[in-house]
PDB file of N, CA and C in Angstrom:
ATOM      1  N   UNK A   1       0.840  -1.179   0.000  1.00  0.00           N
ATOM      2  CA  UNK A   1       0.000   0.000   0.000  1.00  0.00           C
ATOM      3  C   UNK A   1       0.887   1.244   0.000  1.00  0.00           C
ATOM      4  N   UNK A   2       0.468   1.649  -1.016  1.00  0.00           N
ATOM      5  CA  UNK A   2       1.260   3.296  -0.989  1.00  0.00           C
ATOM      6  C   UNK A   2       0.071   4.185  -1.137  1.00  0.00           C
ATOM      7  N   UNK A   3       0.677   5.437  -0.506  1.00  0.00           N
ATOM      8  CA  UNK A   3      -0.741   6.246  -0.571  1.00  0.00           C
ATOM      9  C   UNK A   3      -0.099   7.843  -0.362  1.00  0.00           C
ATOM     10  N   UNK A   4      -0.647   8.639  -1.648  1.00  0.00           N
ATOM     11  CA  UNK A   4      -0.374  10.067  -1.357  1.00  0.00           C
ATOM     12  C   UNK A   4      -1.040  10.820  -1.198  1.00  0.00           C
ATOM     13  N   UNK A   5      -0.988  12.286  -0.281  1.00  0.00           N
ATOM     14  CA  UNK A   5      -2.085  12.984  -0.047  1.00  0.00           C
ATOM     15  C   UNK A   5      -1.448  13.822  -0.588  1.00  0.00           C
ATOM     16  N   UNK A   6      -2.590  14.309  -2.048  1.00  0.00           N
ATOM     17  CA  UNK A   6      -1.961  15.054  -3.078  1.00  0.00           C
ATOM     18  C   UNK A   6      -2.508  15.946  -3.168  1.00  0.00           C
ATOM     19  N   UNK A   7      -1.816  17.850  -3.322  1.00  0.00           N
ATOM     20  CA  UNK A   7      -2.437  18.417  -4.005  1.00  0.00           C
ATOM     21  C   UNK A   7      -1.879  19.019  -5.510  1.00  0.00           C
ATOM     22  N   UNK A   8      -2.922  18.502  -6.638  1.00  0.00           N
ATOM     23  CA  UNK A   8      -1.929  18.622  -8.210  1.00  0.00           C
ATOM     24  C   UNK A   8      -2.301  20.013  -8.361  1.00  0.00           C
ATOM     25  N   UNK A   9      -1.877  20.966  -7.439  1.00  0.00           N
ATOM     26  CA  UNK A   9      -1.474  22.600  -7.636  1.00  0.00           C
ATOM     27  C   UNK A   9      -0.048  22.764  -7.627  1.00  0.00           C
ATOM     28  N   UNK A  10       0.414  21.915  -6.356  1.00  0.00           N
ATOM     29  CA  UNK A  10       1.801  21.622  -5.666  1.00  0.00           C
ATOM     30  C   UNK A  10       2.741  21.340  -6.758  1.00  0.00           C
ATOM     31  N   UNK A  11       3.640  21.955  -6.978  1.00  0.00           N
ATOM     32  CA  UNK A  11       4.745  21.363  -7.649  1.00  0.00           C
ATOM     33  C   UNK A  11       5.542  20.148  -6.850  1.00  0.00           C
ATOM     34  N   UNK A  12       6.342  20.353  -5.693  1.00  0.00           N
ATOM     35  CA  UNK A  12       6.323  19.168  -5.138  1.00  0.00           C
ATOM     36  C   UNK A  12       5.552  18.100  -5.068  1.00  0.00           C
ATOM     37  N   UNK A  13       4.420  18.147  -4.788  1.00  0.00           N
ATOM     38  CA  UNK A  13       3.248  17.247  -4.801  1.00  0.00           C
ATOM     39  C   UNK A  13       3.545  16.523  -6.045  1.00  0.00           C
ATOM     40  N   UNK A  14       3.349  17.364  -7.492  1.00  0.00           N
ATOM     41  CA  UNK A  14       3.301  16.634  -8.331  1.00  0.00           C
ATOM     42  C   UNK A  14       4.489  15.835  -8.913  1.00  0.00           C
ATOM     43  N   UNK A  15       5.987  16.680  -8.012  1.00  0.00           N
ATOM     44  CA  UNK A  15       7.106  15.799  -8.453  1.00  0.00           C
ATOM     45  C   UNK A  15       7.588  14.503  -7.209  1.00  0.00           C
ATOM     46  N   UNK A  16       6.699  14.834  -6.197  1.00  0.00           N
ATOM     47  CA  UNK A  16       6.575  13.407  -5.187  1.00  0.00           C
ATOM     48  C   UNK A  16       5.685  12.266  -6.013  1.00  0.00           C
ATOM     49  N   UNK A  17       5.021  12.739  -6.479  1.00  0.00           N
ATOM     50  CA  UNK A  17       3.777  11.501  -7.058  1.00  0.00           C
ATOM     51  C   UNK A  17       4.723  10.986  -8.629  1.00  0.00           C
ATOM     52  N   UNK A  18       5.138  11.937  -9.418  1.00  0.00           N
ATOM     53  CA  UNK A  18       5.974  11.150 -10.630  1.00  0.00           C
ATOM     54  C   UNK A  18       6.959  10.755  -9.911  1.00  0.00           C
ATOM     55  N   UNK A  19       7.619  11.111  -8.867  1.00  0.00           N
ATOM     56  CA  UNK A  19       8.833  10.010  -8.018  1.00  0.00           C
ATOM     57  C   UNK A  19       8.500   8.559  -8.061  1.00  0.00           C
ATOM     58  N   UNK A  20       7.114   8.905  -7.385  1.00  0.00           N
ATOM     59  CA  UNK A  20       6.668   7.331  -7.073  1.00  0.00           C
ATOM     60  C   UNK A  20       6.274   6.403  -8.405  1.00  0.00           C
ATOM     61  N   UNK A  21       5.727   6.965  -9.151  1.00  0.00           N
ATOM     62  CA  UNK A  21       5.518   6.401  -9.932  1.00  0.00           C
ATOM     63  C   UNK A  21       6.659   5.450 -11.097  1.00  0.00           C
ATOM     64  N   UNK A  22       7.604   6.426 -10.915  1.00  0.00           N
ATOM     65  CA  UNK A  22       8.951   5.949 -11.654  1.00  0.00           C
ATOM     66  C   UNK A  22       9.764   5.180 -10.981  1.00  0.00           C
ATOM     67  N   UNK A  23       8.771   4.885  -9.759  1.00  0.00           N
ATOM     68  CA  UNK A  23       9.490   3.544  -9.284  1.00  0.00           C
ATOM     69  C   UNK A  23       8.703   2.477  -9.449  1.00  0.00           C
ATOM     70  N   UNK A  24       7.719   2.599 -10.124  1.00  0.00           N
ATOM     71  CA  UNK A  24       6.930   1.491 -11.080  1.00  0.00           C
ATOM     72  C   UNK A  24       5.622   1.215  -9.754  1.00  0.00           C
ATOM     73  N   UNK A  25       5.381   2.226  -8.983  1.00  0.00           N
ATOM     74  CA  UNK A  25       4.285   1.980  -7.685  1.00  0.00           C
ATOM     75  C   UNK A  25       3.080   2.756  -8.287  1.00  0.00           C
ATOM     76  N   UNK A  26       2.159   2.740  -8.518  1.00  0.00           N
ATOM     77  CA  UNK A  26       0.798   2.962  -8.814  1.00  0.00           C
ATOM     78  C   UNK A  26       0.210   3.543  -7.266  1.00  0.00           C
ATOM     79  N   UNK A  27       0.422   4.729  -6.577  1.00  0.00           N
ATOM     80  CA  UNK A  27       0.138   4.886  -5.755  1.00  0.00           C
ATOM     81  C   UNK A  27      -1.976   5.289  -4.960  1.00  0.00           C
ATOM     82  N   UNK A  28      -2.120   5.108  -4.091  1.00  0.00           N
ATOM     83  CA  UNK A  28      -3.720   5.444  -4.267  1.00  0.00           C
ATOM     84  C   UNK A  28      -3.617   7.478  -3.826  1.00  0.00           C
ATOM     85  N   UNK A  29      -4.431   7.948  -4.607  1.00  0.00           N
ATOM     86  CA  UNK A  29      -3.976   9.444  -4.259  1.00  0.00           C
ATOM     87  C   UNK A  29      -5.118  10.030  -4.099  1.00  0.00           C
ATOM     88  N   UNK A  30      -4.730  10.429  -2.515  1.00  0.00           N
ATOM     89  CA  UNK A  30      -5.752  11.123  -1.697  1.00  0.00           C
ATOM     90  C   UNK A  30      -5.973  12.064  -1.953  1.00  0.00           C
ATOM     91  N   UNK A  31      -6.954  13.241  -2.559  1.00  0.00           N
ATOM     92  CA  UNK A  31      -6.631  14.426  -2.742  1.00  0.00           C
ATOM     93  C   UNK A  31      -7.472  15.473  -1.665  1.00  0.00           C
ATOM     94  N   UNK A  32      -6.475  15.826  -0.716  1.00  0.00           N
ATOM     95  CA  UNK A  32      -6.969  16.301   0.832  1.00  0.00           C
ATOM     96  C   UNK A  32      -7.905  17.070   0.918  1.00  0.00           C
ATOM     97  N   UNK A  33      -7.714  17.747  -0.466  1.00  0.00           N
ATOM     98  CA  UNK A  33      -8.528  19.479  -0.209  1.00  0.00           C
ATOM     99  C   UNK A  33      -9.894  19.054  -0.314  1.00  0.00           C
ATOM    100  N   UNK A  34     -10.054  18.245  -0.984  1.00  0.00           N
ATOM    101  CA  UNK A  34     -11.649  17.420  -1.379  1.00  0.00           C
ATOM    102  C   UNK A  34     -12.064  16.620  -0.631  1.00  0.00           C
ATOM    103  N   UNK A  35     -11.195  15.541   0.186  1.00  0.00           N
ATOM    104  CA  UNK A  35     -11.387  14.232   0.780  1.00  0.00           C
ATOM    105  C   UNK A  35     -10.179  14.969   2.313  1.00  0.00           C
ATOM    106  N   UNK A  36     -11.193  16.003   3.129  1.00  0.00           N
ATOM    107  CA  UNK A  36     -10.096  16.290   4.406  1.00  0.00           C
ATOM    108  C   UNK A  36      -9.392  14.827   5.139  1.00  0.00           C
ATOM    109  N   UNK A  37      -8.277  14.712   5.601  1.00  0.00           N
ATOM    110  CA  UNK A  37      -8.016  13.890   6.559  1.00  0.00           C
ATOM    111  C   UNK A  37      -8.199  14.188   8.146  1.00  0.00           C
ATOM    112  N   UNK A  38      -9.261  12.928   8.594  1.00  0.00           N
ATOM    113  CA  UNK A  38      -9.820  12.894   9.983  1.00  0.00           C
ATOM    114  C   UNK A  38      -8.542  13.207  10.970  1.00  0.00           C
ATOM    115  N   UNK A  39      -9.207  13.813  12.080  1.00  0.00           N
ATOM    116  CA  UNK A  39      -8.009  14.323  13.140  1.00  0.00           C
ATOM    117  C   UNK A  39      -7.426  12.999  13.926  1.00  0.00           C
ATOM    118  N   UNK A  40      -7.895  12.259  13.648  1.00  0.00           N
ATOM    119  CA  UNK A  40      -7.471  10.798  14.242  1.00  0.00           C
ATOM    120  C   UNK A  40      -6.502  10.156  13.198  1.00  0.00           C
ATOM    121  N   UNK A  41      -6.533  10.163  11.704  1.00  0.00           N
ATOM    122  CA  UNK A  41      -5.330   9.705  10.729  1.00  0.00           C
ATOM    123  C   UNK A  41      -4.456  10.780  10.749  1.00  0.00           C
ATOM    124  N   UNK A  42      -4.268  11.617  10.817  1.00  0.00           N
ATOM    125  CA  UNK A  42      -3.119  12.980  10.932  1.00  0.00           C
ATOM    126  C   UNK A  42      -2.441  12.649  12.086  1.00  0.00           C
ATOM    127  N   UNK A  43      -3.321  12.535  13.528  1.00  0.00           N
ATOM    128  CA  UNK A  43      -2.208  12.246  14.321  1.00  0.00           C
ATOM    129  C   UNK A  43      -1.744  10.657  14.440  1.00  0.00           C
ATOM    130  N   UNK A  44      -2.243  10.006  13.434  1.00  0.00           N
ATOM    131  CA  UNK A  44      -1.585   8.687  13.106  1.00  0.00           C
ATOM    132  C   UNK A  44      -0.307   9.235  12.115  1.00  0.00           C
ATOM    133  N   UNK A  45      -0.588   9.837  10.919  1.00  0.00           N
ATOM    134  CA  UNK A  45       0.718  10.245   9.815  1.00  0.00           C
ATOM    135  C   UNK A  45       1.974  10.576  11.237  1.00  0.00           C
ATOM    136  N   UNK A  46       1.175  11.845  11.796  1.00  0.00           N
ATOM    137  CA  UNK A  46       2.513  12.495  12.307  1.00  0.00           C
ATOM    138  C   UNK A  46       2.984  11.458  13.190  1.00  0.00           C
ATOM    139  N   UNK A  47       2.651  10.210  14.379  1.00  0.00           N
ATOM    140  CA  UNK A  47       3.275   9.514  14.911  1.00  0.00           C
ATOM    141  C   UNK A  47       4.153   8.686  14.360  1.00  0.00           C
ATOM    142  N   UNK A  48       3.779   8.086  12.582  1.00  0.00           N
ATOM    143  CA  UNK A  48       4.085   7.320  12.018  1.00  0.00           C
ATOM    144  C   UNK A  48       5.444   7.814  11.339  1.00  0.00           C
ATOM    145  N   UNK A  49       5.296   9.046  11.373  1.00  0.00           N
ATOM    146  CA  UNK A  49       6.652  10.028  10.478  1.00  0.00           C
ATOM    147  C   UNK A  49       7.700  10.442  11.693  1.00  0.00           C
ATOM    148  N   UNK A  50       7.439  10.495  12.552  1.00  0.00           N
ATOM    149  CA  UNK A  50       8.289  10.640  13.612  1.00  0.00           C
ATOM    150  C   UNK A  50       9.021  12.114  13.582  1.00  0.00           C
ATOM    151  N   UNK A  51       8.599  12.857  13.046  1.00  0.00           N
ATOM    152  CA  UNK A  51       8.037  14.287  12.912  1.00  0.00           C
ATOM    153  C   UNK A  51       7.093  14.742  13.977  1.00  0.00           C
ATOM    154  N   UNK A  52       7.793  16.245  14.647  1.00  0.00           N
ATOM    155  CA  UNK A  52       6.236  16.824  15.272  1.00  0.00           C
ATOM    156  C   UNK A  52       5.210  17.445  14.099  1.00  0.00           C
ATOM    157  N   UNK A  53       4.369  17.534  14.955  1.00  0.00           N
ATOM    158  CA  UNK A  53       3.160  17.645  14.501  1.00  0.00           C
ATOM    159  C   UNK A  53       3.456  19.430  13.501  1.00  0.00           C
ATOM    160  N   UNK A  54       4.354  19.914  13.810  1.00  0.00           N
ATOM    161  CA  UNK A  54       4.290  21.192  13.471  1.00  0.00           C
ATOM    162  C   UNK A  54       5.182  21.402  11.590  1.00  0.00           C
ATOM    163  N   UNK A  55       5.631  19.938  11.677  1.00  0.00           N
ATOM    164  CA  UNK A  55       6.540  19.640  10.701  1.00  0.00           C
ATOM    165  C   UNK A  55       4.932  19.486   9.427  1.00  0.00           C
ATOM    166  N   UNK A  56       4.419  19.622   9.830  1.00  0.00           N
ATOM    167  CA  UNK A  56       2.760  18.879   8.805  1.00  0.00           C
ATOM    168  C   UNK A  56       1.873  20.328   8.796  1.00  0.00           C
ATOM    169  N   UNK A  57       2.541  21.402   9.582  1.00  0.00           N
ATOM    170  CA  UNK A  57       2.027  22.653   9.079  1.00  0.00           C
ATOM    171  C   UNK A  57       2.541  24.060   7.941  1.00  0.00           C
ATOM    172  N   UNK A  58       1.760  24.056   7.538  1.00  0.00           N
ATOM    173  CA  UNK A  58       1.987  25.351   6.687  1.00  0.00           C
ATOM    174  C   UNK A  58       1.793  26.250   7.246  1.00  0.00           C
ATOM    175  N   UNK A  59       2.815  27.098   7.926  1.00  0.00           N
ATOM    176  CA  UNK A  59       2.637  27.944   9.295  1.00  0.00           C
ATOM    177  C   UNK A  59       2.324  29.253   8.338  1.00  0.00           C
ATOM    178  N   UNK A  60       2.724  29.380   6.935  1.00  0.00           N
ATOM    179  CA  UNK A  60       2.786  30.747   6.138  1.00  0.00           C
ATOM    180  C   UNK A  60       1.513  30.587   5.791  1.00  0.00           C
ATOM    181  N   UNK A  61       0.666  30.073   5.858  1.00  0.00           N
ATOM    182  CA  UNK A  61      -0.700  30.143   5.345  1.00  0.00           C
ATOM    183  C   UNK A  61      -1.420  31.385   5.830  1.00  0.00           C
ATOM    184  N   UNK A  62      -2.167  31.898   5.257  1.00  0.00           N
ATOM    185  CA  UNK A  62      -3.011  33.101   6.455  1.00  0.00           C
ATOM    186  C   UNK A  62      -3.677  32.490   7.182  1.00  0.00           C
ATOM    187  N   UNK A  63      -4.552  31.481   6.589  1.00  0.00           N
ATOM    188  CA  UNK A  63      -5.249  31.001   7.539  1.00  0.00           C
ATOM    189  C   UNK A  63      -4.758  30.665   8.788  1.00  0.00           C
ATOM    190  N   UNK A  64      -3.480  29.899   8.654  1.00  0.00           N
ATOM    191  CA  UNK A  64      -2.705  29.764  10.149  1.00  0.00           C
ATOM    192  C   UNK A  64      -2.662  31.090  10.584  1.00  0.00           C
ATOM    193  N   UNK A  65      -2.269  32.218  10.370  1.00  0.00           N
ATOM    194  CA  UNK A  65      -1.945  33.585  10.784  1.00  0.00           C
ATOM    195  C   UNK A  65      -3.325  33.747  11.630  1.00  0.00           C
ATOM    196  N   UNK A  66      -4.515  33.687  10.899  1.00  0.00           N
ATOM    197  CA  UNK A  66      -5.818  34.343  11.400  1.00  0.00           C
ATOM    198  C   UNK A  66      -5.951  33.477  12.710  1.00  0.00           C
ATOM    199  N   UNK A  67      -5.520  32.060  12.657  1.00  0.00           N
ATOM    200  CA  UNK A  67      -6.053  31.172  13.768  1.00  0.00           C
ATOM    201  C   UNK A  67      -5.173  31.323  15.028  1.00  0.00           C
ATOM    202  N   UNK A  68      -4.279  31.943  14.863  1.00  0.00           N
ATOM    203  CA  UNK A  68      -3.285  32.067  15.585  1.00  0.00           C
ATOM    204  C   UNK A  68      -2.087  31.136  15.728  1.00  0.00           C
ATOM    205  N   UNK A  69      -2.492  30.240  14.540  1.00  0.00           N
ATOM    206  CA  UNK A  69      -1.465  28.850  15.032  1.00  0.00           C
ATOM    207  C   UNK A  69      -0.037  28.805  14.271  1.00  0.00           C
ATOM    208  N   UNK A  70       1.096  28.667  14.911  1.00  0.00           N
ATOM    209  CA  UNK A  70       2.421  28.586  14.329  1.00  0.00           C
ATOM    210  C   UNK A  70       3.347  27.026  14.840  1.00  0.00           C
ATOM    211  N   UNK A  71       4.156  26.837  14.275  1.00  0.00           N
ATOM    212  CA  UNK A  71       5.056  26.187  14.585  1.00  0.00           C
ATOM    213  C   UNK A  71       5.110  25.513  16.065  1.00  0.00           C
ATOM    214  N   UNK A  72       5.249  27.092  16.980  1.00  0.00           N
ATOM    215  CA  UNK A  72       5.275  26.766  18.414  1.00  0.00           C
ATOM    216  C   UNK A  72       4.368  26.571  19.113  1.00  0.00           C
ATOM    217  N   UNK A  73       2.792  26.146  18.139  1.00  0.00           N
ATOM    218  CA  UNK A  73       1.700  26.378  18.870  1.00  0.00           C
ATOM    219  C   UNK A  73       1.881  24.864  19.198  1.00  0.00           C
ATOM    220  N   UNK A  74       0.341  24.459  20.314  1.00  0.00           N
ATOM    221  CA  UNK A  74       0.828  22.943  20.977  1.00  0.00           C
ATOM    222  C   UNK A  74       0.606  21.751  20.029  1.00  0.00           C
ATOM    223  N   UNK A  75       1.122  21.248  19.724  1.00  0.00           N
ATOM    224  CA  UNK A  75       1.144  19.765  18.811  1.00  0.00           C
ATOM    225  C   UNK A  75      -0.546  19.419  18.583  1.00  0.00           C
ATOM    226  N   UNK A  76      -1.364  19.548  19.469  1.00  0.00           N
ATOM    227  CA  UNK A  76      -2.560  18.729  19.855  1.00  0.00           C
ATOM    228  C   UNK A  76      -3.380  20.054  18.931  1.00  0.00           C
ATOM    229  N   UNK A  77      -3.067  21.334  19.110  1.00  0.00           N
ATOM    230  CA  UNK A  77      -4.438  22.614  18.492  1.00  0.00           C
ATOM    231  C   UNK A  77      -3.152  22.607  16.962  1.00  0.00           C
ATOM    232  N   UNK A  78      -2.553  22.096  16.833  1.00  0.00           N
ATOM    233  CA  UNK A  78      -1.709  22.027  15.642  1.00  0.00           C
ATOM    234  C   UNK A  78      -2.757  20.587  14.894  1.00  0.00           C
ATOM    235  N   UNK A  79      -2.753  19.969  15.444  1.00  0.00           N
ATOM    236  CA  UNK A  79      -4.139  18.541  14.537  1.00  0.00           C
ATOM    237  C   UNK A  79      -4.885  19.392  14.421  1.00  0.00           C
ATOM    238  N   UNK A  80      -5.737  19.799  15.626  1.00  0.00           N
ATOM    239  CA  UNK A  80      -7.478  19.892  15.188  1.00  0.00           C
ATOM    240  C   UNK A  80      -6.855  21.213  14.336  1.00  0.00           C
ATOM    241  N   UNK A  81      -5.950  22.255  14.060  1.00  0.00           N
ATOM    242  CA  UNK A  81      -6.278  23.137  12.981  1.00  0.00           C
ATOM    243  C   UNK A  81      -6.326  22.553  11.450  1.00  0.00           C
ATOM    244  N   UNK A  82      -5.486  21.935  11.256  1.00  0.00           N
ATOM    245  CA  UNK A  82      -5.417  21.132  10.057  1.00  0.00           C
ATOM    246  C   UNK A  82      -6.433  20.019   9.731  1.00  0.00           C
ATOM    247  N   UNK A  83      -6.784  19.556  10.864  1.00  0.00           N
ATOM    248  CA  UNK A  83      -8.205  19.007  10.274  1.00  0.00           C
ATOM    249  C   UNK A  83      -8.858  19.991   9.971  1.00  0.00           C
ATOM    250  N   UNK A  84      -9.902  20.855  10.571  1.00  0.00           N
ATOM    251  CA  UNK A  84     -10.461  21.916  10.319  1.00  0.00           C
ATOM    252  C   UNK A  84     -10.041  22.715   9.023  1.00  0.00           C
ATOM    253  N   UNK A  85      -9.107  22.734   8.487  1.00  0.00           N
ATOM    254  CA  UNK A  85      -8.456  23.719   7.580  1.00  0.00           C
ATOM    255  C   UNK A  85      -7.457  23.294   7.231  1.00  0.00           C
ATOM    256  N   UNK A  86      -7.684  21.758   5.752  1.00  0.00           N
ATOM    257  CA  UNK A  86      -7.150  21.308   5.132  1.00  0.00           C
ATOM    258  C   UNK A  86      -5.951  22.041   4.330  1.00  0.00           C
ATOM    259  N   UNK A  87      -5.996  23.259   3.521  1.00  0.00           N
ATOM    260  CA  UNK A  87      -4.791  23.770   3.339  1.00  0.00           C
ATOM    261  C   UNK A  87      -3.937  24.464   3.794  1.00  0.00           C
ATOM    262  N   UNK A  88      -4.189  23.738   5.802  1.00  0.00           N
ATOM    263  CA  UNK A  88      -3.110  24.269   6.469  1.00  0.00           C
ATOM    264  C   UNK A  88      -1.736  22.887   6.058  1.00  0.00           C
ATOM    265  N   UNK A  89      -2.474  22.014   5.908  1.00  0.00           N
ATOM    266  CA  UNK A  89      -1.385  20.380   5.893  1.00  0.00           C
ATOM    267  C   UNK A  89      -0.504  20.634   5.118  1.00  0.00           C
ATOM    268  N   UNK A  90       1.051  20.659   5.431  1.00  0.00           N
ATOM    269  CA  UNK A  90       1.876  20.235   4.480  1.00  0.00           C
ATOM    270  C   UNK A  90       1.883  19.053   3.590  1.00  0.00           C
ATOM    271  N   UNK A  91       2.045  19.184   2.309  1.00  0.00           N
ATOM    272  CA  UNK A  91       2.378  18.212   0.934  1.00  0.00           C
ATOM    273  C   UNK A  91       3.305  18.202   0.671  1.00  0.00           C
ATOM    274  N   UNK A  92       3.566  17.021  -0.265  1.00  0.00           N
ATOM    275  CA  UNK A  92       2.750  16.265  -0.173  1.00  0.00           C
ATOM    276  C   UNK A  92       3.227  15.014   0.778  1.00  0.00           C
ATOM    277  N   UNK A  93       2.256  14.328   1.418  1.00  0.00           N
ATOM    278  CA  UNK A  93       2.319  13.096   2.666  1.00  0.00           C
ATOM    279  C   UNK A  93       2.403  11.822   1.800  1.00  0.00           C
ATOM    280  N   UNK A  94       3.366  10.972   2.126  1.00  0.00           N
ATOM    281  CA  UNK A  94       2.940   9.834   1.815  1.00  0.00           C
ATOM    282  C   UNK A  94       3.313   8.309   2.526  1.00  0.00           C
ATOM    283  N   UNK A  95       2.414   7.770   2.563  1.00  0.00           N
ATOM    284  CA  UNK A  95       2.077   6.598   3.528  1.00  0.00           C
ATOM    285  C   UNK A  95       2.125   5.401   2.698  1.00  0.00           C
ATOM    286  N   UNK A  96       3.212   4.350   3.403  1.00  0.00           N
ATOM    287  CA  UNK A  96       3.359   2.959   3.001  1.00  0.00           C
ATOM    288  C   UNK A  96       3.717   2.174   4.102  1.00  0.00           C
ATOM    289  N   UNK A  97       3.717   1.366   4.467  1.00  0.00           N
ATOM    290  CA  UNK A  97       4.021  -0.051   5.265  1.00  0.00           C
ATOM    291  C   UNK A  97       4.901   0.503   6.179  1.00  0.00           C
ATOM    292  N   UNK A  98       5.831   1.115   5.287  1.00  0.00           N
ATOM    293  CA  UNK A  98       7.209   1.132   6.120  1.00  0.00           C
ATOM    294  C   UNK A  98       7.314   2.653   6.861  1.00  0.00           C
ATOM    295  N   UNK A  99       6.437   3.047   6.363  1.00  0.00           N
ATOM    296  CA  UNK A  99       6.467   4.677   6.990  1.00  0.00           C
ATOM    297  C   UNK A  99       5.377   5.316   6.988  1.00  0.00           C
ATOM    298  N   UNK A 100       6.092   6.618   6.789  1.00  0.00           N
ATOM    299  CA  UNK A 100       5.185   8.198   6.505  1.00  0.00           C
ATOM    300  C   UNK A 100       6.212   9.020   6.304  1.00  0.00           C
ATOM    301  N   UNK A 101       6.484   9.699   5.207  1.00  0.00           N
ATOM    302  CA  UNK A 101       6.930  10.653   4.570  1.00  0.00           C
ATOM    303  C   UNK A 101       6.541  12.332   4.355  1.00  0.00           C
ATOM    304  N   UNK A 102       7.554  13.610   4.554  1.00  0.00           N
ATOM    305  CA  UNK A 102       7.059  14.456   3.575  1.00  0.00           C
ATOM    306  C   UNK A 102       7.744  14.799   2.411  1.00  0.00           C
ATOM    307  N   UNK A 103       7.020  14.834   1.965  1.00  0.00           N
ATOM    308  CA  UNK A 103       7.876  15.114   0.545  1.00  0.00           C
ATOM    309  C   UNK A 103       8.538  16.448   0.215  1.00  0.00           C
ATOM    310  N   UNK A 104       8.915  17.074   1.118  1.00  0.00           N
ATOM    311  CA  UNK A 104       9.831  18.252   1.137  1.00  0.00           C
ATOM    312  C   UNK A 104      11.451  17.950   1.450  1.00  0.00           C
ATOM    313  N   UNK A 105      12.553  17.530   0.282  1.00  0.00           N
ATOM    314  CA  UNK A 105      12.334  17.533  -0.752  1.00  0.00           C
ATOM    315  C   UNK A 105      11.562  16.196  -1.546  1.00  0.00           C
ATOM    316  N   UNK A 106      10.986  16.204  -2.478  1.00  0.00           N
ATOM    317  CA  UNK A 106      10.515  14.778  -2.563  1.00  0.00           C
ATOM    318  C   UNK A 106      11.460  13.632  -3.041  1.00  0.00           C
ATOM    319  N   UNK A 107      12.349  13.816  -2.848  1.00  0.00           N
ATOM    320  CA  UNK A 107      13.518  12.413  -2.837  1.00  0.00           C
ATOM    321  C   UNK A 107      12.940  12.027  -1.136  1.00  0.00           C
ATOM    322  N   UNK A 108      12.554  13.017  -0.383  1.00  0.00           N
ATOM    323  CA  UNK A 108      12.690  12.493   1.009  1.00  0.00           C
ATOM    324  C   UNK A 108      11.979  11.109   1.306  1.00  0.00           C
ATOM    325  N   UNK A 109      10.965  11.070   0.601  1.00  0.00           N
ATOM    326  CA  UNK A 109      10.203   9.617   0.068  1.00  0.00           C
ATOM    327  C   UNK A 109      10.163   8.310   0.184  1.00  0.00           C
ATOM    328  N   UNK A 110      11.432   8.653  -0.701  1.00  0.00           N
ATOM    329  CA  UNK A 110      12.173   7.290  -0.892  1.00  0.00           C
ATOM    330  C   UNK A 110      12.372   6.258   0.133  1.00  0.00           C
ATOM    331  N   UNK A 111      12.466   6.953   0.938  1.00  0.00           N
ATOM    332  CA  UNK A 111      12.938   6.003   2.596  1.00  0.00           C
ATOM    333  C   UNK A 111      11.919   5.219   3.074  1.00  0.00           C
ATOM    334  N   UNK A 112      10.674   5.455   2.563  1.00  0.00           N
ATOM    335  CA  UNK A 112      10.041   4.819   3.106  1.00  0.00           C
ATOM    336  C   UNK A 112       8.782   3.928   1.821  1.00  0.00           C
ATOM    337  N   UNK A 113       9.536   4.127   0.761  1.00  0.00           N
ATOM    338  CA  UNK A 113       9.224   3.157  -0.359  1.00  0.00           C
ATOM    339  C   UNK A 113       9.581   2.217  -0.877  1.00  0.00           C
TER     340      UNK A 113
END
């Protein structure tokens, strides 16, 4: 099982997903902004990535700005914002057996494909 949470605006996104693919993996691709991820699988990604939770935010977003939430905000109001407000999540995520990935840069990937 491979699985990306994609958005095809993302340039990364879209050069994490031809990564995968050119490793001959047919990945299933989540596309977040449409299909949010529940606050219960996010704080599964981030346990699984071994990343804090703040590593899965887009702190430059306004929306983070308006909510008040940054980097240093607490791990736990760092989930429920990103549930709530899908294009707070950093892209693109991707989930296989062996991990959880971000794809910043998207070679970073690899490690867990």
């Amino acid at each position: 099982m491979t699985r990306i949470y994609h958005n095809p605006r993302c340039s990364k996104s879209r050069e994490t997903l031809k990564l995968i693919e050119e490793q001959g993996i047919t990945p299933e691709v989540v596309f977040y902004l449409e299909t949010p991820v529940s606050r219960g699988k996010l704080a599964e990604l981030v346990a699984r990535s071994g990343l804090p939770a703040s590593a899965f935010l887009r702190a430059k977003e306004a929306e983070a700005k308006e909510l008040g939430i940054s980097a240093k905000s607490d791990p736990e109001a760092i989930l429920d914002a990103i549930a709530a407000h899908p294009r707070l999540m950093e892209r693109p995520v991707v989930e296989t057996e062996k991990g959880v990935a971000l794809g910043r840069p998207p070679e970073a990937v690899k490690a867990v494909l």
